[in-house]
N, C-alpha and C. Protein backbone atom coordinates (compact mmCIF):
# COMPACT_ATOMS: atom_id res chain seq x y z
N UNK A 1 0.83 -1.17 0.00
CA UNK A 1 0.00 0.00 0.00
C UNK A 1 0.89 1.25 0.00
N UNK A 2 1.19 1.88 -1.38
CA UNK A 2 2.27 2.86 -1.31
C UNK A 2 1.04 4.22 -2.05
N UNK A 3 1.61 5.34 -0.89
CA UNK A 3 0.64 6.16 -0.48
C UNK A 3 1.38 7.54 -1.07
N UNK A 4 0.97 8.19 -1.65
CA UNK A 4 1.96 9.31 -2.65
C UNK A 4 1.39 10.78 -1.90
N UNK A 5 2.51 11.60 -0.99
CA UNK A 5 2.50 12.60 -0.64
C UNK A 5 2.05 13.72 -1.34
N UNK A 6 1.50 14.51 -0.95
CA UNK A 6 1.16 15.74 -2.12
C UNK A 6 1.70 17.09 -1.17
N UNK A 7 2.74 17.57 -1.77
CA UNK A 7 3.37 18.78 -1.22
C UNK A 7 2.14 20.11 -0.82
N UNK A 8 2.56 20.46 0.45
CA UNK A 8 1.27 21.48 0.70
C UNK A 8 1.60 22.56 0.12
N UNK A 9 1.06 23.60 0.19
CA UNK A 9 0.81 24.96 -0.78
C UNK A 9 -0.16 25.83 -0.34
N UNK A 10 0.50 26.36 0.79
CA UNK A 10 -0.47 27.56 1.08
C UNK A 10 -1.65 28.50 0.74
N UNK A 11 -0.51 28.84 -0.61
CA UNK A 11 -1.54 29.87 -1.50
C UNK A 11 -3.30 29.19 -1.71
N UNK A 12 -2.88 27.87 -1.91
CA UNK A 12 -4.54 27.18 -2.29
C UNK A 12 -5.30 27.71 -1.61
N UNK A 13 -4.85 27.91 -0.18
CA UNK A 13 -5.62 27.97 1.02
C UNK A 13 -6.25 29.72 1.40
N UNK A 14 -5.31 30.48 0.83
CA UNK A 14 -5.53 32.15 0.99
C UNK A 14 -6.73 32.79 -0.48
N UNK A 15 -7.70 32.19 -0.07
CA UNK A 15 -8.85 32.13 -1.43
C UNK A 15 -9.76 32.98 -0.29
N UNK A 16 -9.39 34.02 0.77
CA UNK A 16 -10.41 34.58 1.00
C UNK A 16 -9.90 36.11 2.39
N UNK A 17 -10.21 37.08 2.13
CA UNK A 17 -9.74 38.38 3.19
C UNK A 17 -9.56 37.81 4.26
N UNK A 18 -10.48 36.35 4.78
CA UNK A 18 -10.36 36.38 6.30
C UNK A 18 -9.22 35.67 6.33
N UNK A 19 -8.96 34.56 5.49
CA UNK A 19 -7.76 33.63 5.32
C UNK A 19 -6.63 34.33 5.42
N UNK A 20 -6.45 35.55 4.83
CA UNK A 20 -5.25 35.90 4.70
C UNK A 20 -5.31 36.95 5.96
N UNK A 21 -6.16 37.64 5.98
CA UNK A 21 -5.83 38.01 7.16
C UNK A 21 -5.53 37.37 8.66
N UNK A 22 -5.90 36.17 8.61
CA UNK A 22 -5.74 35.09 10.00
C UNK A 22 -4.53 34.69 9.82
N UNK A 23 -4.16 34.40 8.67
CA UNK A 23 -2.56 33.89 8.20
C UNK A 23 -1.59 34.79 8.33
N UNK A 24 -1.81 36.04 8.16
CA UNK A 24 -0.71 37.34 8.23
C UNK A 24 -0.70 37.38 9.76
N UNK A 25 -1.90 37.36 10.41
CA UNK A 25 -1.65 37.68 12.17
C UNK A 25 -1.07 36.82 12.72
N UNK A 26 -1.18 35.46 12.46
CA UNK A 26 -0.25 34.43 13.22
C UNK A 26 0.67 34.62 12.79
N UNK A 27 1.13 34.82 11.42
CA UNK A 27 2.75 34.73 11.27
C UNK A 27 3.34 36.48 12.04
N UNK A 28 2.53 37.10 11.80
CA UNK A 28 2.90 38.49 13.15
C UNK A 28 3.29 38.19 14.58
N UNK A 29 2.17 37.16 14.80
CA UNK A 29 2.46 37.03 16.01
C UNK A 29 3.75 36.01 16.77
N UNK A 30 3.77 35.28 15.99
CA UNK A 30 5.43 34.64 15.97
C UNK A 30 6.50 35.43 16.20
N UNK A 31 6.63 36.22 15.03
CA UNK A 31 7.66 37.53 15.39
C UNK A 31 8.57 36.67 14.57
N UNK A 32 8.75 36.13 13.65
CA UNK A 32 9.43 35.81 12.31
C UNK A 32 9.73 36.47 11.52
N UNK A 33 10.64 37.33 11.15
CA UNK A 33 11.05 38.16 9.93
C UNK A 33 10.64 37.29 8.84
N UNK A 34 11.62 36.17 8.55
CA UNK A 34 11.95 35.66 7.17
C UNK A 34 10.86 35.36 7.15
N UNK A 35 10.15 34.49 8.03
CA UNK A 35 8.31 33.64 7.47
C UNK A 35 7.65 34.56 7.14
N UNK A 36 7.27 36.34 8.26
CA UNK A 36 6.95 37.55 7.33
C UNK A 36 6.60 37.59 5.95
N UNK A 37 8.07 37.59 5.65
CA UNK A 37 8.37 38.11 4.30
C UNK A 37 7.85 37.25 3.13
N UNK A 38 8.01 35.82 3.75
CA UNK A 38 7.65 34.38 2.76
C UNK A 38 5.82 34.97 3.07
N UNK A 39 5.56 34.86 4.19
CA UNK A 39 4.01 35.21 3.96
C UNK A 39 3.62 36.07 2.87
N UNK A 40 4.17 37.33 3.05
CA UNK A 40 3.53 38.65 1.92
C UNK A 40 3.93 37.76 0.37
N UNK A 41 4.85 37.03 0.48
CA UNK A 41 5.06 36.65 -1.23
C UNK A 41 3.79 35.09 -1.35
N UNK A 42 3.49 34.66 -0.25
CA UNK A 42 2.09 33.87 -0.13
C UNK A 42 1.33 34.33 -0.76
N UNK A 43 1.06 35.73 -0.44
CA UNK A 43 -0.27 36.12 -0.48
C UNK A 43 -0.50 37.06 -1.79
N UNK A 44 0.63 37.32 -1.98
CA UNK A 44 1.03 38.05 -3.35
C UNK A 44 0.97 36.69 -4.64
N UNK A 45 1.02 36.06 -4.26
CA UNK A 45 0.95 34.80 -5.34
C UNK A 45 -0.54 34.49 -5.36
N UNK A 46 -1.30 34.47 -4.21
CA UNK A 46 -2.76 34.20 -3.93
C UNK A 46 -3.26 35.00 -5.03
N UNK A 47 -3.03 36.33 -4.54
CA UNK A 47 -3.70 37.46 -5.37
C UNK A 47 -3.28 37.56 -6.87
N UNK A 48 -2.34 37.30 -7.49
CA UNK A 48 -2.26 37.30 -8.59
C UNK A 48 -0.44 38.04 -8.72
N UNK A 49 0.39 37.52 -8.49
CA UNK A 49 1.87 38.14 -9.06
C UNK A 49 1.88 39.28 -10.44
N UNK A 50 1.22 38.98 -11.43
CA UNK A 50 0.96 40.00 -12.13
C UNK A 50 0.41 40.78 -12.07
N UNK A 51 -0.97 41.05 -11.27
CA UNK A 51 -1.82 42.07 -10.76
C UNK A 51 -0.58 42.84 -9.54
N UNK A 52 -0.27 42.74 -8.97
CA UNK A 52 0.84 42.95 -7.67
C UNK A 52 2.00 43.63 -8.58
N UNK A 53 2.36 43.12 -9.36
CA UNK A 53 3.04 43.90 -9.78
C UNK A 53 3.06 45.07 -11.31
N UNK A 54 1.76 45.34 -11.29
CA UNK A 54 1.35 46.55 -12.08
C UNK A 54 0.64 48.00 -11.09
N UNK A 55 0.22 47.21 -9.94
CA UNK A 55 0.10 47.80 -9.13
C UNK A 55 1.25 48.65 -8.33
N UNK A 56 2.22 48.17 -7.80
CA UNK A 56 3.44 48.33 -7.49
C UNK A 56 4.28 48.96 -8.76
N UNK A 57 3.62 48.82 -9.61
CA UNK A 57 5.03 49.32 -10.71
C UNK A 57 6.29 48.49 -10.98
N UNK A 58 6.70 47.25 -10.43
CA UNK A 58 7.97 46.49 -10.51
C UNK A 58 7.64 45.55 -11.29
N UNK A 59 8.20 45.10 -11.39
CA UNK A 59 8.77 43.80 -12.33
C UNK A 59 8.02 42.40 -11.25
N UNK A 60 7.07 41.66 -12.78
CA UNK A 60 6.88 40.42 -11.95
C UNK A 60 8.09 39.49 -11.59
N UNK A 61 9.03 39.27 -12.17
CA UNK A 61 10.07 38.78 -12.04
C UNK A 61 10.94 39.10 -10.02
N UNK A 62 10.99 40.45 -10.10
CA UNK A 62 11.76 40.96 -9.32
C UNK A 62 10.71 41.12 -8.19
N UNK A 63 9.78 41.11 -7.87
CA UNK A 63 8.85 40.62 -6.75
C UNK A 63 8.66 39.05 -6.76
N UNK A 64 8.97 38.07 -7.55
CA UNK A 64 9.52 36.85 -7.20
C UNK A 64 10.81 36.48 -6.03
N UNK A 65 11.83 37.49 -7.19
CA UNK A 65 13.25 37.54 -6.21
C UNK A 65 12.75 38.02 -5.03
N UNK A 66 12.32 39.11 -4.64
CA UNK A 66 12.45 39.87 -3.77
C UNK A 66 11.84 39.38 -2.54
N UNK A 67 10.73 38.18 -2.84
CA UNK A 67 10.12 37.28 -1.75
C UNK A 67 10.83 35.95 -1.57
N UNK A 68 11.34 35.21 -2.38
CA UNK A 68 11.74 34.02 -1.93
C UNK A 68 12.86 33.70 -0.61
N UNK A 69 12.61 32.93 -0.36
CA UNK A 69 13.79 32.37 0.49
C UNK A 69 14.65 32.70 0.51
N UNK A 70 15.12 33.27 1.93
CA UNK A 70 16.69 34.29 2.17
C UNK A 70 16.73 35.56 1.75
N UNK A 71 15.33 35.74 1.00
CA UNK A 71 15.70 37.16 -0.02
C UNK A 71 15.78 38.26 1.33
N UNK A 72 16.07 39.40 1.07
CA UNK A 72 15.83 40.52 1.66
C UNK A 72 15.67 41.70 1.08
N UNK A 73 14.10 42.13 0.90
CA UNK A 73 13.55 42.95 0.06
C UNK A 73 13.52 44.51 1.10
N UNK A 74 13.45 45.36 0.63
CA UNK A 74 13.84 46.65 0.70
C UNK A 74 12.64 47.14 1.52
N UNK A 75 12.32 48.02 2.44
CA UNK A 75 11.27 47.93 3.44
C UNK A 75 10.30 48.85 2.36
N UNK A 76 10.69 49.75 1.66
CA UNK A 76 9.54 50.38 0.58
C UNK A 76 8.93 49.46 -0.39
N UNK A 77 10.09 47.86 -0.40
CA UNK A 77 9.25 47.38 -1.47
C UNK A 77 8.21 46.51 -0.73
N UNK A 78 8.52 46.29 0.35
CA UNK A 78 7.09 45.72 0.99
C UNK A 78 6.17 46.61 1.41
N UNK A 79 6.34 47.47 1.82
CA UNK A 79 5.44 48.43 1.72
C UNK A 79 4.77 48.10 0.53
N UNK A 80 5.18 48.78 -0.58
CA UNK A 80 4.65 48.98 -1.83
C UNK A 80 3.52 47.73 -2.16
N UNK A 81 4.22 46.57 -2.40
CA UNK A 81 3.14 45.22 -1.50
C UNK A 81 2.38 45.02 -1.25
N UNK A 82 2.16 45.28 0.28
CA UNK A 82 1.41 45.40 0.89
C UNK A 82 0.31 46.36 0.81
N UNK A 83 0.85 47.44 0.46
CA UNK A 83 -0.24 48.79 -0.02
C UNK A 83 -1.16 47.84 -1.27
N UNK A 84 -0.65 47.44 -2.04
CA UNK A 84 -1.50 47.09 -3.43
C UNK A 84 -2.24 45.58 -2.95
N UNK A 85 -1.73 45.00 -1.96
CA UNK A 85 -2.43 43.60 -1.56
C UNK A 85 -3.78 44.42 -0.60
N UNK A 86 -3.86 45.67 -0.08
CA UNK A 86 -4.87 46.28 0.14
C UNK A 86 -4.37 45.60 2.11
N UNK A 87 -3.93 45.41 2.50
CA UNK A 87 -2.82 45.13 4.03
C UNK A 87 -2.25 46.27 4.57
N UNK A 88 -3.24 46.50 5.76
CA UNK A 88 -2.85 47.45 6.81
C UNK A 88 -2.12 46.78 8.35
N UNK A 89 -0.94 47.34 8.44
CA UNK A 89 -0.56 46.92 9.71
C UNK A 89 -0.50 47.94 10.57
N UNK A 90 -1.21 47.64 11.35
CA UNK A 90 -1.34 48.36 12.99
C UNK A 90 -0.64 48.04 13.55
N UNK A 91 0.16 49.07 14.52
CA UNK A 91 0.80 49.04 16.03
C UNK A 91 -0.35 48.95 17.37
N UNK A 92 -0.35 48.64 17.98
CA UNK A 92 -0.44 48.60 19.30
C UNK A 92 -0.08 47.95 20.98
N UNK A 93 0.01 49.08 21.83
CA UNK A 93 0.60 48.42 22.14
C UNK A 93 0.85 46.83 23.73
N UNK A 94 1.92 45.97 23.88
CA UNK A 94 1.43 45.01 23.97
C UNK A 94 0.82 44.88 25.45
N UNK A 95 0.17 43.92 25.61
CA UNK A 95 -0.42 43.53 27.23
C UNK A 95 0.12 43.16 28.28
């Protein structure tokens, strides 16, 4: 009985505002830079990489680089990002 793994994939799963917003707060709340960063390129893939980046003005290519693994993208370009993924982050402060 040989049983064939199927690699998971987030993005499948971010098919909705609340999804991604529940997914962005836990990975906030970890306090993970790098997973952060892998999140916003989650969710930027959810939404459409080409839409994200006409919005943003950059290169679909270079919002690939700029999210993957190890990358370290420029704090305006997540901003920029995040502004067009329609993602507000609030401060407040903690308990």
């Amino acid at each position: 009985m040989n049983k064939e793994l199927v690699p998971f994939d987030i993005v499948e799963y971010l098919d909705s505002e609340e999804a991604i917003a529940e997914y962005l707060s836990q990975v906030l709340e970890d306090g993970d830079n790098e997973e952060f960063l892998r999140a916003i390129g989650h969710i930027a893939k959810a939404k459409g990489m080409a839409q994200i980046a006409e919005e943003t003005g950059m290169g679909r290519e270079s919002l690939y680089k700029a999210f993957r693994p190890n990358a370290k993208p420029r704090f305006d370009t997540v901003m920029k990002v995040l502004h067009a993924l329609k993602i507000q982050i609030n401060a407040s402060p903690q308990a």
